[in-house]
Protein backbone atom coordinates (compact mmCIF):
# COMPACT_ATOMS: atom_id res chain seq x y z
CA UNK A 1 -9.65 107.70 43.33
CA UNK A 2 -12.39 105.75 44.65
CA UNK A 3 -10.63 102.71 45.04
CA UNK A 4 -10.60 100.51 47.98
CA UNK A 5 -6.96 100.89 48.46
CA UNK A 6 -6.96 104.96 48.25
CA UNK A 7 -7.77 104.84 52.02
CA UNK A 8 -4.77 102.70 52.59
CA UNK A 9 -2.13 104.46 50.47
CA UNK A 10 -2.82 107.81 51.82
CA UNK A 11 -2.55 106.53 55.52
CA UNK A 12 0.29 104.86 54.46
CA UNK A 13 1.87 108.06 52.93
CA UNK A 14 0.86 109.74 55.85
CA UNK A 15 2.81 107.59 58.34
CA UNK A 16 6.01 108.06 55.95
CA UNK A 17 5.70 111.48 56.26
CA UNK A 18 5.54 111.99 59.65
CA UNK A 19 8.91 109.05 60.19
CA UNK A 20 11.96 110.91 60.82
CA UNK A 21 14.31 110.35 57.70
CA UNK A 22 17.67 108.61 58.54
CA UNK A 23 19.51 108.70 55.50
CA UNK A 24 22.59 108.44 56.88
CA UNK A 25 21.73 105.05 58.74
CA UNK A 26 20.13 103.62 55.70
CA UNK A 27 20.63 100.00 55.30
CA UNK A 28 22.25 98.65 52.39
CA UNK A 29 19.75 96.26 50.74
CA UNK A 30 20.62 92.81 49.00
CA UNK A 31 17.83 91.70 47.27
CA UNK A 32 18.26 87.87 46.38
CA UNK A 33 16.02 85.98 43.76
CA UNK A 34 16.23 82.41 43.11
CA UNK A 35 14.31 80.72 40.27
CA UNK A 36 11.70 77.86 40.50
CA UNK A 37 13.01 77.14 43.78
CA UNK A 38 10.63 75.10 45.82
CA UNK A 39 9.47 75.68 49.78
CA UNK A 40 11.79 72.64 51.13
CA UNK A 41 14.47 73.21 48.67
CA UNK A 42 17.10 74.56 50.89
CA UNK A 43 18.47 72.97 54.43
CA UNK A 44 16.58 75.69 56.54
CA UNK A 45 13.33 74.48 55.17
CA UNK A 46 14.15 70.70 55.40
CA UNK A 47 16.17 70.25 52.43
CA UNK A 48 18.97 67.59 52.62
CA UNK A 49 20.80 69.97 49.80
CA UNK A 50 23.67 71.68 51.53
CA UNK A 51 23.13 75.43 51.79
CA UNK A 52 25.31 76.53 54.51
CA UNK A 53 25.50 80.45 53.85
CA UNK A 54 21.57 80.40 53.39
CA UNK A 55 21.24 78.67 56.59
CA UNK A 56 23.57 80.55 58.31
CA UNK A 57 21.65 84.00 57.15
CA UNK A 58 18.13 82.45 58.39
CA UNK A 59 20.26 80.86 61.98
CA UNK A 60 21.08 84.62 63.00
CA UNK A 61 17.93 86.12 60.90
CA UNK A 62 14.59 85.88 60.34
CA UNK A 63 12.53 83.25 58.20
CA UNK A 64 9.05 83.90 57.14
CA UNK A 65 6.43 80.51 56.66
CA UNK A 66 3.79 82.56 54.92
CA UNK A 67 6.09 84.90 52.42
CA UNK A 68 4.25 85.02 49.33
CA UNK A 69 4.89 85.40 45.55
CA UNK A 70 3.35 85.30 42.16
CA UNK A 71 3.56 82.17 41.57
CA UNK A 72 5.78 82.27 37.86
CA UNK A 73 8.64 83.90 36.29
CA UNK A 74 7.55 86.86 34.94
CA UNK A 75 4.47 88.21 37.06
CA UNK A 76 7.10 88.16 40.40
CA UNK A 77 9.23 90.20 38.95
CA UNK A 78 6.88 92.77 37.90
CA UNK A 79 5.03 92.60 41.39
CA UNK A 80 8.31 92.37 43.16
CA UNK A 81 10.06 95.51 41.18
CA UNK A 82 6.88 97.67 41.69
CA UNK A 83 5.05 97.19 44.80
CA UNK A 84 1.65 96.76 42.22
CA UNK A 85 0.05 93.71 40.97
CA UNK A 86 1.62 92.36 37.85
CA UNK A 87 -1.63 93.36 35.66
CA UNK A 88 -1.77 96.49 36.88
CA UNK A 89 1.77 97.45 35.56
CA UNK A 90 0.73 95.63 32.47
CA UNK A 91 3.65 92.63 33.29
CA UNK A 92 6.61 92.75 31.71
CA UNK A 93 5.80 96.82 30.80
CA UNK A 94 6.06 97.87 34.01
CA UNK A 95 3.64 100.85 33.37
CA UNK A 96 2.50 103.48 35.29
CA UNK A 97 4.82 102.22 37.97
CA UNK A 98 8.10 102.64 39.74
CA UNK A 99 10.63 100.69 40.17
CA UNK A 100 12.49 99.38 43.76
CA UNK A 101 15.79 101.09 41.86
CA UNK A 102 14.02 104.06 40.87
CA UNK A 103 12.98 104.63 44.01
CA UNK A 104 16.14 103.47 46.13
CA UNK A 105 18.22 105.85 43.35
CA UNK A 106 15.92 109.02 44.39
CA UNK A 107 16.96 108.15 48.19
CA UNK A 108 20.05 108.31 47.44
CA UNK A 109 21.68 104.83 46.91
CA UNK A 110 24.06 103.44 44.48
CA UNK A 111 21.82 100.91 42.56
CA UNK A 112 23.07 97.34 41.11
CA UNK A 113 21.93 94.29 39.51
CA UNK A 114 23.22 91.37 38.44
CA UNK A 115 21.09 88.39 36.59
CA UNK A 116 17.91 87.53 34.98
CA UNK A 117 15.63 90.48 34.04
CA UNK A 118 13.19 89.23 32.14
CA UNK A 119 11.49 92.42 31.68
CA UNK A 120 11.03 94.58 28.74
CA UNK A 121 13.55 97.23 28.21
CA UNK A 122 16.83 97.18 30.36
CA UNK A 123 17.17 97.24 33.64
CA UNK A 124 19.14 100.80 32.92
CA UNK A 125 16.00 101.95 31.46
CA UNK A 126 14.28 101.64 35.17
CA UNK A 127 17.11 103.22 37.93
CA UNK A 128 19.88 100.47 37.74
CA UNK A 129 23.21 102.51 37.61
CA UNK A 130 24.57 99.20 36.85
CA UNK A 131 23.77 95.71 35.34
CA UNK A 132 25.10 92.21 34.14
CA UNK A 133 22.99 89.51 32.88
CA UNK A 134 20.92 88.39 30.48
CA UNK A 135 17.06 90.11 29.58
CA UNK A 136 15.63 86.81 28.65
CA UNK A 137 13.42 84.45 30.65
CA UNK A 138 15.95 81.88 30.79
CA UNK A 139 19.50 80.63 29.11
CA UNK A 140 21.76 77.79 28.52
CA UNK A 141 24.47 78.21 31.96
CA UNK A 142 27.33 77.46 29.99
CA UNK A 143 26.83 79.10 26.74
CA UNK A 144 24.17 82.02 27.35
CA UNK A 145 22.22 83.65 25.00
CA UNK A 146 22.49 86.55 23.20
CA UNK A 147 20.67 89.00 25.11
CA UNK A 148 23.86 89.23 27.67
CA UNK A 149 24.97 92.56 28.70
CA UNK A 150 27.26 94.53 30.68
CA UNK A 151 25.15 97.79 31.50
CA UNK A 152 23.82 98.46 27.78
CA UNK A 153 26.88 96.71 26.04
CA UNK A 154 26.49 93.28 24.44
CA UNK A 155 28.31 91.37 26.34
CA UNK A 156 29.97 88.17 24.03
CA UNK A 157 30.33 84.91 26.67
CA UNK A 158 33.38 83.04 27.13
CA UNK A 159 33.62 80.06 24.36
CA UNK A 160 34.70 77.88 27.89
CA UNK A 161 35.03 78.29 31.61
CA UNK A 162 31.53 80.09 31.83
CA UNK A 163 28.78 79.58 34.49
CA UNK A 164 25.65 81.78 34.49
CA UNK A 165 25.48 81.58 38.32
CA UNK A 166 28.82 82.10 38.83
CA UNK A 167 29.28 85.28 36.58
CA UNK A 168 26.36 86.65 37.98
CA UNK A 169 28.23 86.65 41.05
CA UNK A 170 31.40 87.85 39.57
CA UNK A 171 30.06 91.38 38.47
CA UNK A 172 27.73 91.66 41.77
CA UNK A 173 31.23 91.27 43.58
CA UNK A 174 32.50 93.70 41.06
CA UNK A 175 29.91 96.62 41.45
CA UNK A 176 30.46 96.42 45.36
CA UNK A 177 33.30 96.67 45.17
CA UNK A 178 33.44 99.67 42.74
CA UNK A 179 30.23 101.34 44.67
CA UNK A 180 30.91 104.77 46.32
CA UNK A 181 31.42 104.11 50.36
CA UNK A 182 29.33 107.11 51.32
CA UNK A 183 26.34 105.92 49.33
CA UNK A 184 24.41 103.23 50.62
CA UNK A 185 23.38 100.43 48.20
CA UNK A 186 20.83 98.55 46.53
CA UNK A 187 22.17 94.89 44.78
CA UNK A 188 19.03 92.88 43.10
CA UNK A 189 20.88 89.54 42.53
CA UNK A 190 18.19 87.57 40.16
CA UNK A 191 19.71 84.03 39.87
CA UNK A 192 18.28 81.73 36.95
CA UNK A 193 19.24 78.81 38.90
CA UNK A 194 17.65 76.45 39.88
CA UNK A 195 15.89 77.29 36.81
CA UNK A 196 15.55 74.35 33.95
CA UNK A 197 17.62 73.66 31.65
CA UNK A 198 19.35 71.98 34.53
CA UNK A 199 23.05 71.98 33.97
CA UNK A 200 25.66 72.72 36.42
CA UNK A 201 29.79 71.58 36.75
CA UNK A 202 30.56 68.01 36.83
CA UNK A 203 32.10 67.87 40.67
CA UNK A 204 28.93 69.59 41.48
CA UNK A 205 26.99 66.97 40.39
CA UNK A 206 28.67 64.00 41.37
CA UNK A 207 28.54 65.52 45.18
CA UNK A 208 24.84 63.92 44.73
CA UNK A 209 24.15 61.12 42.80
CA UNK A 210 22.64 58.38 44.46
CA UNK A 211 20.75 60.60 47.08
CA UNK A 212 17.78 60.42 45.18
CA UNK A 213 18.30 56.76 44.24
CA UNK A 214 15.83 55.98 46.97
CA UNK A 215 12.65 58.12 45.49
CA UNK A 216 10.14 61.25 45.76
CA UNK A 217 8.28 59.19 48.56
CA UNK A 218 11.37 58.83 50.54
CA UNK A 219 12.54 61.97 50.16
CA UNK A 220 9.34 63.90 51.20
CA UNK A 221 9.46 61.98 53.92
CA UNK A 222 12.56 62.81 55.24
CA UNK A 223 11.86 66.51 54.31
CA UNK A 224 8.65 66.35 56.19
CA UNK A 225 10.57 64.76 59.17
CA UNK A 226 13.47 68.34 59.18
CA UNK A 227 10.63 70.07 59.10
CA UNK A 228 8.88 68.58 62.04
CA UNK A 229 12.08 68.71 63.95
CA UNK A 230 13.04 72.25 63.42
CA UNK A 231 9.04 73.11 64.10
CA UNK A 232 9.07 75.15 60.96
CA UNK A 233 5.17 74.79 60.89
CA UNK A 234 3.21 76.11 64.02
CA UNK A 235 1.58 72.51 63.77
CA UNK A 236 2.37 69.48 62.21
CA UNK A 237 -0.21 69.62 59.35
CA UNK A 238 -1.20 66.28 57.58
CA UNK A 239 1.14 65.65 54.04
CA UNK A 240 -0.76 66.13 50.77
CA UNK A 241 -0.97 62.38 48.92
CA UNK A 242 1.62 61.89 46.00
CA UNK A 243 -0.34 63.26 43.02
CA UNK A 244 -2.56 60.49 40.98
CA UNK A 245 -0.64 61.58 37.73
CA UNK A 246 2.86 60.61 39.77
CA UNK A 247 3.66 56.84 39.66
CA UNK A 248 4.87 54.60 42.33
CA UNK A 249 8.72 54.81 42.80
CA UNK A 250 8.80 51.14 42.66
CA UNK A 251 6.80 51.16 39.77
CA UNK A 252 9.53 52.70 37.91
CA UNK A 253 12.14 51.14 36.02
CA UNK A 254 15.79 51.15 36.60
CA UNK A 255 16.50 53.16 33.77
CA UNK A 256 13.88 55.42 34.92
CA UNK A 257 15.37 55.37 38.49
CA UNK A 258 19.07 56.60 37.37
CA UNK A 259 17.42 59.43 35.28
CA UNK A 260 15.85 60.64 38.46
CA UNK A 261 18.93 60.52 40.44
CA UNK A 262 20.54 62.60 37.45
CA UNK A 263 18.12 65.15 37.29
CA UNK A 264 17.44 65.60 40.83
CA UNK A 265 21.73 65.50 41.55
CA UNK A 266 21.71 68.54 39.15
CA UNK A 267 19.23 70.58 40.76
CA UNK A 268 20.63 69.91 43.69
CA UNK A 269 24.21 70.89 42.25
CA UNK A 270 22.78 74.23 41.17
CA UNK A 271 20.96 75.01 44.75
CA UNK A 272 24.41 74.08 46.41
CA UNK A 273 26.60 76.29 43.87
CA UNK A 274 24.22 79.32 44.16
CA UNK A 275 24.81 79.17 48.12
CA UNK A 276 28.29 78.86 47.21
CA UNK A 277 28.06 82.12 45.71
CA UNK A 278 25.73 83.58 48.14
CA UNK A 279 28.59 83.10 50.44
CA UNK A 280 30.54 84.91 48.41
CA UNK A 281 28.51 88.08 47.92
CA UNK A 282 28.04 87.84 52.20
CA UNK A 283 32.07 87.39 52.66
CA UNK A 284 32.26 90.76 50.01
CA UNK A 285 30.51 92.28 51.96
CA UNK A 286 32.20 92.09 55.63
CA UNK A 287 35.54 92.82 53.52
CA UNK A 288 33.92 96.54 52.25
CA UNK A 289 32.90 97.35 56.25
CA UNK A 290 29.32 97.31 54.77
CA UNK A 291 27.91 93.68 56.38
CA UNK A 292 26.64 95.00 59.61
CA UNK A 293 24.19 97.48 58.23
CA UNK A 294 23.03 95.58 55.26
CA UNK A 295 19.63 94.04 54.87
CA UNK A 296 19.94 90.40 52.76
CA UNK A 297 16.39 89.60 51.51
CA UNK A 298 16.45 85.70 49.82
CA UNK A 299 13.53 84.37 48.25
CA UNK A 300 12.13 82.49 45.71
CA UNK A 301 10.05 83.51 42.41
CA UNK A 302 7.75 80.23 42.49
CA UNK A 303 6.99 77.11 43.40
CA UNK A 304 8.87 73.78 42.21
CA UNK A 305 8.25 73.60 38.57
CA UNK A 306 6.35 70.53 37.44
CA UNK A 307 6.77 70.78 33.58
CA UNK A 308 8.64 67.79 32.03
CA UNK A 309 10.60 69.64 29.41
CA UNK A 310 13.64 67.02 28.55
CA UNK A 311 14.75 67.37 25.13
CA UNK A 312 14.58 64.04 23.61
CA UNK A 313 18.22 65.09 22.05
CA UNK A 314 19.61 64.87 25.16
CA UNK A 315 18.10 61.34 25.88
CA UNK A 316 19.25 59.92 22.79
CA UNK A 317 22.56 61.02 22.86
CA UNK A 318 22.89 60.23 26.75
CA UNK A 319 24.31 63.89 27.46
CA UNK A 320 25.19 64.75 30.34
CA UNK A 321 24.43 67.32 32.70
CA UNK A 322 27.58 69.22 32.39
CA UNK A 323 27.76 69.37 28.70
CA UNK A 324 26.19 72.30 27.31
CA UNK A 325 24.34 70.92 24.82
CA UNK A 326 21.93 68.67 27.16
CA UNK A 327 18.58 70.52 28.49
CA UNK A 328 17.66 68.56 31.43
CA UNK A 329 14.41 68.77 33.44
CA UNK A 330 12.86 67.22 36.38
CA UNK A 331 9.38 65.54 36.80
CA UNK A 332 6.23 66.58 38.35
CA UNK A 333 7.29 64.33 41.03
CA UNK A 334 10.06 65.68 42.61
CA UNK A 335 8.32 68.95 42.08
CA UNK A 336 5.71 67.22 44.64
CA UNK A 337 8.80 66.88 47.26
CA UNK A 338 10.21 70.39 46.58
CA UNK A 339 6.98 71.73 48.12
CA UNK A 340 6.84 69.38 50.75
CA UNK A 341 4.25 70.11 52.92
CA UNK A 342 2.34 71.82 50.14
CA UNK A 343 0.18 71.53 47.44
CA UNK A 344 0.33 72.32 43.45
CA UNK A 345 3.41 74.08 41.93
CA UNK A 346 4.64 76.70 39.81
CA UNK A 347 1.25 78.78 38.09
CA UNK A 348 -1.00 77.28 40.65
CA UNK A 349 -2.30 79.49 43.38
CA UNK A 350 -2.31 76.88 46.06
CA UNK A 351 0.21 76.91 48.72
CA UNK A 352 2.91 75.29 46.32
CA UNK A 353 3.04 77.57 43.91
CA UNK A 354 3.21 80.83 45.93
CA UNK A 355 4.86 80.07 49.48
CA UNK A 356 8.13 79.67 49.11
CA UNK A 357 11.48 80.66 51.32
CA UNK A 358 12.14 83.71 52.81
CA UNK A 359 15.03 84.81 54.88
CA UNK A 360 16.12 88.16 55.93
CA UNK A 361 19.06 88.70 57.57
CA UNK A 362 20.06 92.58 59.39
CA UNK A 363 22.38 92.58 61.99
CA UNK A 364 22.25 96.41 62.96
CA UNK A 365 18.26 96.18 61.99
CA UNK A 366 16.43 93.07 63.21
CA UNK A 367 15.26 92.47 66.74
CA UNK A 368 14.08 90.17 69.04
CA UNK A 369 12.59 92.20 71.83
CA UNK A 370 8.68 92.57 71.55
CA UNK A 371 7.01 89.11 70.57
CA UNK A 372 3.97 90.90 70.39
CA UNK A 373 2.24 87.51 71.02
CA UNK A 374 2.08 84.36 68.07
CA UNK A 375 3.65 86.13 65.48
CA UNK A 376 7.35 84.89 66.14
CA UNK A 377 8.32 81.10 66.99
CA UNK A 378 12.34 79.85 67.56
CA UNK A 379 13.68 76.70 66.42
CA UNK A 380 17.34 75.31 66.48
CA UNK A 381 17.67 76.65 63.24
CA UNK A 382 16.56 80.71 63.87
CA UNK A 383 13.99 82.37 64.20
CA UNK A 384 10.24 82.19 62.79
CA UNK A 385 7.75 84.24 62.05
CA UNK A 386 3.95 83.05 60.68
CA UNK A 387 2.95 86.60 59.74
CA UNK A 388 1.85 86.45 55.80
CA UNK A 389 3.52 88.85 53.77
CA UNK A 390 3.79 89.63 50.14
CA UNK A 391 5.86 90.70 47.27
CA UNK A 392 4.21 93.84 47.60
CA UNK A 393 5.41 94.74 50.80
CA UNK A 394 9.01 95.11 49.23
CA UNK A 395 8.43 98.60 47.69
CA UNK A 396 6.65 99.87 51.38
CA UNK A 397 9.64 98.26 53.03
CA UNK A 398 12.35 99.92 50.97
CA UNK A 399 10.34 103.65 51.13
CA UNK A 400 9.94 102.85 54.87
CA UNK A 401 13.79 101.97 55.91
CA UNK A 402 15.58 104.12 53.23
CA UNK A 403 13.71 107.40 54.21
CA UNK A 404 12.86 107.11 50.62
CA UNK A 405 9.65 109.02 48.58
CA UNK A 406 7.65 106.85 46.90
CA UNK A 407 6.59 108.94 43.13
CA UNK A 408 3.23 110.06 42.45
CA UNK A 409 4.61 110.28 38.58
CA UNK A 410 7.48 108.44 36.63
CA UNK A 411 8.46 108.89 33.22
CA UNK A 412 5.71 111.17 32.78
CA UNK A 413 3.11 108.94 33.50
CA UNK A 414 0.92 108.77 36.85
CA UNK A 415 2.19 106.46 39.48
CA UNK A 416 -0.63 103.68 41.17
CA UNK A 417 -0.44 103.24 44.44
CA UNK A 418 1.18 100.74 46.75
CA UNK A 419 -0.31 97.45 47.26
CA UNK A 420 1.84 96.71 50.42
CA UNK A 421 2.78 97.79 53.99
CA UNK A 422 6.73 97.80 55.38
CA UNK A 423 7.66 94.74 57.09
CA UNK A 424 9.58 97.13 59.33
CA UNK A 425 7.36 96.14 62.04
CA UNK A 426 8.04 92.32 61.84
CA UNK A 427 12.16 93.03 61.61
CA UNK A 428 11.58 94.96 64.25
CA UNK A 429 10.31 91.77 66.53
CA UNK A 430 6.63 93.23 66.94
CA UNK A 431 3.30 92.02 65.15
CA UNK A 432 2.22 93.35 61.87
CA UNK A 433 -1.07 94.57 61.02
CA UNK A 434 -1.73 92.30 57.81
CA UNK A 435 -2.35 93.37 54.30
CA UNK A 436 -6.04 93.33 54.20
CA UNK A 437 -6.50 91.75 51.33
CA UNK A 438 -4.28 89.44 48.85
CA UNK A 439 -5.03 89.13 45.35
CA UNK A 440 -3.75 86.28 43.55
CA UNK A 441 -4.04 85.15 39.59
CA UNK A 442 -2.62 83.69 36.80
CA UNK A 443 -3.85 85.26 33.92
CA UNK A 444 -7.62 84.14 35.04
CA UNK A 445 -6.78 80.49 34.79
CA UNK A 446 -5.37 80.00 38.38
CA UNK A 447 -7.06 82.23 41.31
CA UNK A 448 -6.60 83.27 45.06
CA UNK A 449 -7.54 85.38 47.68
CA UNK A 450 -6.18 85.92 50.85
CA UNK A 451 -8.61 87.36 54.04
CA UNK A 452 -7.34 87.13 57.40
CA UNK A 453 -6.96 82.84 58.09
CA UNK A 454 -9.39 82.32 54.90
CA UNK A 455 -8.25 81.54 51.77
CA UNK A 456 -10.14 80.93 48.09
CA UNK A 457 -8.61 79.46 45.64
CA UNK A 458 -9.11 77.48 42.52
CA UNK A 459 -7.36 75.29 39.77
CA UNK A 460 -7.32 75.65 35.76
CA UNK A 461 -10.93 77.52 35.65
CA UNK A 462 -12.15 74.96 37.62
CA UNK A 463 -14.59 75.47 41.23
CA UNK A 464 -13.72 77.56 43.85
CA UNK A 465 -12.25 76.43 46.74
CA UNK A 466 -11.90 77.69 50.68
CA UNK A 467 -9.50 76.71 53.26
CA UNK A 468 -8.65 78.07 57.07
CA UNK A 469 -4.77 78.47 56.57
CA UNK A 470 -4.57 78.33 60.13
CA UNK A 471 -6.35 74.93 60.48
CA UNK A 472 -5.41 73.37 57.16
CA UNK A 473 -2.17 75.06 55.79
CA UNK A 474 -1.85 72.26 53.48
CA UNK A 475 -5.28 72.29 51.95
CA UNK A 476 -6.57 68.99 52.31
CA UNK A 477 -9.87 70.47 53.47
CA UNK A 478 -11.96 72.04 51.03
CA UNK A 479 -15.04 73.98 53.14
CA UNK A 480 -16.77 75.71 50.10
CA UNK A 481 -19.90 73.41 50.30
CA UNK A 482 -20.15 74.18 54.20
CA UNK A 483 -19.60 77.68 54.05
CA UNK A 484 -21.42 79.22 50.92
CA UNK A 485 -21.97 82.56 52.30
CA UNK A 486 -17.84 83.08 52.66
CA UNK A 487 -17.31 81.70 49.68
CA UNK A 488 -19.70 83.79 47.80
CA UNK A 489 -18.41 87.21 49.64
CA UNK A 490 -14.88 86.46 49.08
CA UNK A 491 -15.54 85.53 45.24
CA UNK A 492 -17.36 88.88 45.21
CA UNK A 493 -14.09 90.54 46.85
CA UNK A 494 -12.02 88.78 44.56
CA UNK A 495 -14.14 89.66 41.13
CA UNK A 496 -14.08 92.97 42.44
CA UNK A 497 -9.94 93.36 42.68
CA UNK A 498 -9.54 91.23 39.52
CA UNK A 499 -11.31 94.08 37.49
CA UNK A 500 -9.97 96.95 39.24
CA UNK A 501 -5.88 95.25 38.48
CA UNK A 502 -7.30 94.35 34.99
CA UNK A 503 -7.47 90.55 35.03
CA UNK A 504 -8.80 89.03 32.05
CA UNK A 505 -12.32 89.23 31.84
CA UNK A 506 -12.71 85.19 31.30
CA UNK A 507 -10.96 84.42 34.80
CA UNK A 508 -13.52 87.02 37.03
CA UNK A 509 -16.72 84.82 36.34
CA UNK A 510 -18.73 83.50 39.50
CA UNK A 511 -17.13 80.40 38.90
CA UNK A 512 -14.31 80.82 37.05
């Protein structure tokens, strides 16, 4: 137990001990996961795509600027179920872990989910009472796949008059409703959308085209502009350049243009129908009594995906959107505007790929008294906070509020530690001690680290990089050349932490 982070676990085991437990005033917790959902994908972050119910939860809540993921499907989800680094809990195994349900189930609470699991097993397996959805990584939205079920049940989807997003929704409803009163609960709603292939209802759709008609350059623009206005940013940092791989929009032919419009109208459709549904799990909840007391967590598992996945099918046959045999995906470049102000995108460790939205929303639970200095902003739109936080911090959170004990062992095998430390301090309107440290990898091949304002990071295996978030949130300014001695201590710090969570051994070289 010589690890770095023994020191921290016990103290923070310590402080849980000595908190009085308040089971019966334990928060209900709604845990909401979009998919490839992008930092200025939804109104509240300068989106023009209508989210109303998402921007009414971050008007009366809370919305971080620096929340953190993993930066792809898979690796969130293991990070975010655990509280551990995704290699540590071997990914998809989630070994020598436990689980946000386990845990939530041992304090006590009725636990639900409804969605994509994309982990091995089912979600039964790891201290869901209940689930609906499908295990794999991603399905068609109006036919599924065939790894649907209702709890462990195959479940066979509707020939017509199916949605993924909307029968997600349907059996979250459900399980409220069915959920013991007494019992407070846990609901992990795991959307696939806005996840390609991107297919949603005709009406849906045609709600959008033509707002895109005018291009990624425009767009950004007027995202960057919300922004600005709504001072979601403590400053107004400088906009990274389109991308040299991205071509002019006026470059483009018309052809090109309407396939755009298409593609981008669809994601759009699917951000707008999973608010829709949002605001039906938040109107579900005010009619069981249980809204006031319930803590609704939204986030996002990654960046804006860049990968131009079209099949050439669907070209050919000019299908569209809404029929379910068309697998539509966007380009790199509108990827570029979902992360407006930020660089890179989905598996990339700059700001693109792992700061996307958060908003929590707790009306018996969050307060405003207590500043505690820079850490909270307001805007027209709600309140702000620029206090970096991470996936991690969901399993101290939940231990923290619930009164809960977090395992030393689970299904006989040893339990690692917490990474994280409860946001209860932030919800609570006062400044956070950070996380120390922030580790930060895909599989070797992208890498970060997080210290205080300084950030390394690099690209593909490619040179290290250092930025001053607080300067240069958007990157632009690479100070690895003029500061060797930080970058050589934090690549030390990082190589260190990569082979203590068990990174692979190619992507912990000095220069990796």
């Amino acid at each position: 137990m010589s690890s770095p982070w023994f020191a921290l676990f016990a103290g923070t085991l310590a402080l849980l001990a000595a908190a009085p437990v308040r089971a019966a005033a334990s928060p209900n917790i709604v845990l909401i996961l979009a998919d490839d959902l992008g930092f200025s994908d939804i109104g509240c972050y300068g989106g023009e795509i209508a989210t109303p119910n998402l921007d009414r939860l971050a008007a009366g809540g809370l919305r971080f600027t620096r929340f953190y993921n993993c930066a792809k499907c898979e690796t969130t989800r293991a990070t975010l179920l655990t509280g551990r680094y995704h290699h540590e809990v071997g990914i998809a195994k989630l070994a020598n872990a436990a689980t946000l349900a386990e845990v939530a189930r041992g304090a006590g609470y009725t636990t639900l989910m409804a969605g994509k699991w994309h982990m091995n097993g089912n979600p039964l397996d790891r201290g869901f009472d209940r689930y609906f959805g499908h295990l794999s990584g991603a399905c068609n939205y109006f036919t599924g796949d065939n790894t649907f079920r209702v709890d462990r049940e195959v479940y066979e989807v509707p020939a017509s008059g199916f949605y993924t997003t909307d029968a997600d929704t349907d059996w979250a409803l459900r399980f409220i409703r069915e959920a013991d009163p007494g019992r407070p609960l846990f609901l992990y709603l795991a959307y696939n959308a806005p996840h390609y292939p991107l297919q949603a209802p005709e009406a849906e759709v045609r709600k959008y085209l033509g707002k895109y008609r005018p291009g990624w350059d425009v767009l950004q623009q007027q995202r960057l502009a919300r922004q600005r206005e709504m001072k979601l940013l403590p400053r107004d940092y400088p906009l990274p350049p389109r991308p040299a791989d991205v071509p002019a929009w006026d470059s483009l032919t018309e052809q090109e243009h309407a396939e755009h419009d298409l593609t981008m109208a669809t994601f759009a459709a699917m951000v707008d129908r999973m608010d829709q549904n949002i605001g039906r799990v938040l109107a579900t909840l005010r009619e069981t009594g249980r809204a006031q007391n319930t803590l609704v967590l939204f986030l996002s598992d990654n960046g804006a995906c860049p990968f131009q996945r079209t099949k050439p099918a669907t070209r050919t046959q000019n299908l569209m959107p809404w029929n379910p045999k068309s697998y539509w995906t966007y380009d790199k470049g509108w990827a570029h505007v979902g992360n407006t102000p930020f660089r890179e995108y989905k598996q990339n460790q700059h700001e693109g790929g792992i700061s996307t939205p958060c908003i929590v929303h707790w009306p018996a639970g969050l307060r405003r008294a207590g500043d505690g200095g820079s850490g909270f902003r307001d805007s027209a739109a709600g309140r702000l906070t620029d206090q970096p936080a991470h996936l991690v911090d969901l399993m101290a959170t939940l231990v923290d509020l619930a009164g809960a004990t977090y395992p030393l062992e689970m299904h006989g095998d040893p339990v690692g530690p917490m990474r994280g430390l409860s946001l209860r301090p932030i919800l609570e309107g006062r400044q956070r001690a950070p996380n120390p440290l922030l580790h930060f990898t895909f599989y070797g091949k992208n890498n970060a680290l997080l210290q205080g304002d300084w950030k390394l990071v690099n690209r593909n295996f490619g040179p290290w990089e250092l930025y001053n978030l607080i300067e240069d949130r958007t990157e632009l300014s690479n100070l690895a050349s003029a500061l060797p001695e930080r970058l050589s201590e934090m690549n030390a710090t990082w190589r260190k932490l990569a082979a203590e969570i068990g990174v692979p051994e190619r992507g912990r070289a000095d220069t990796p």
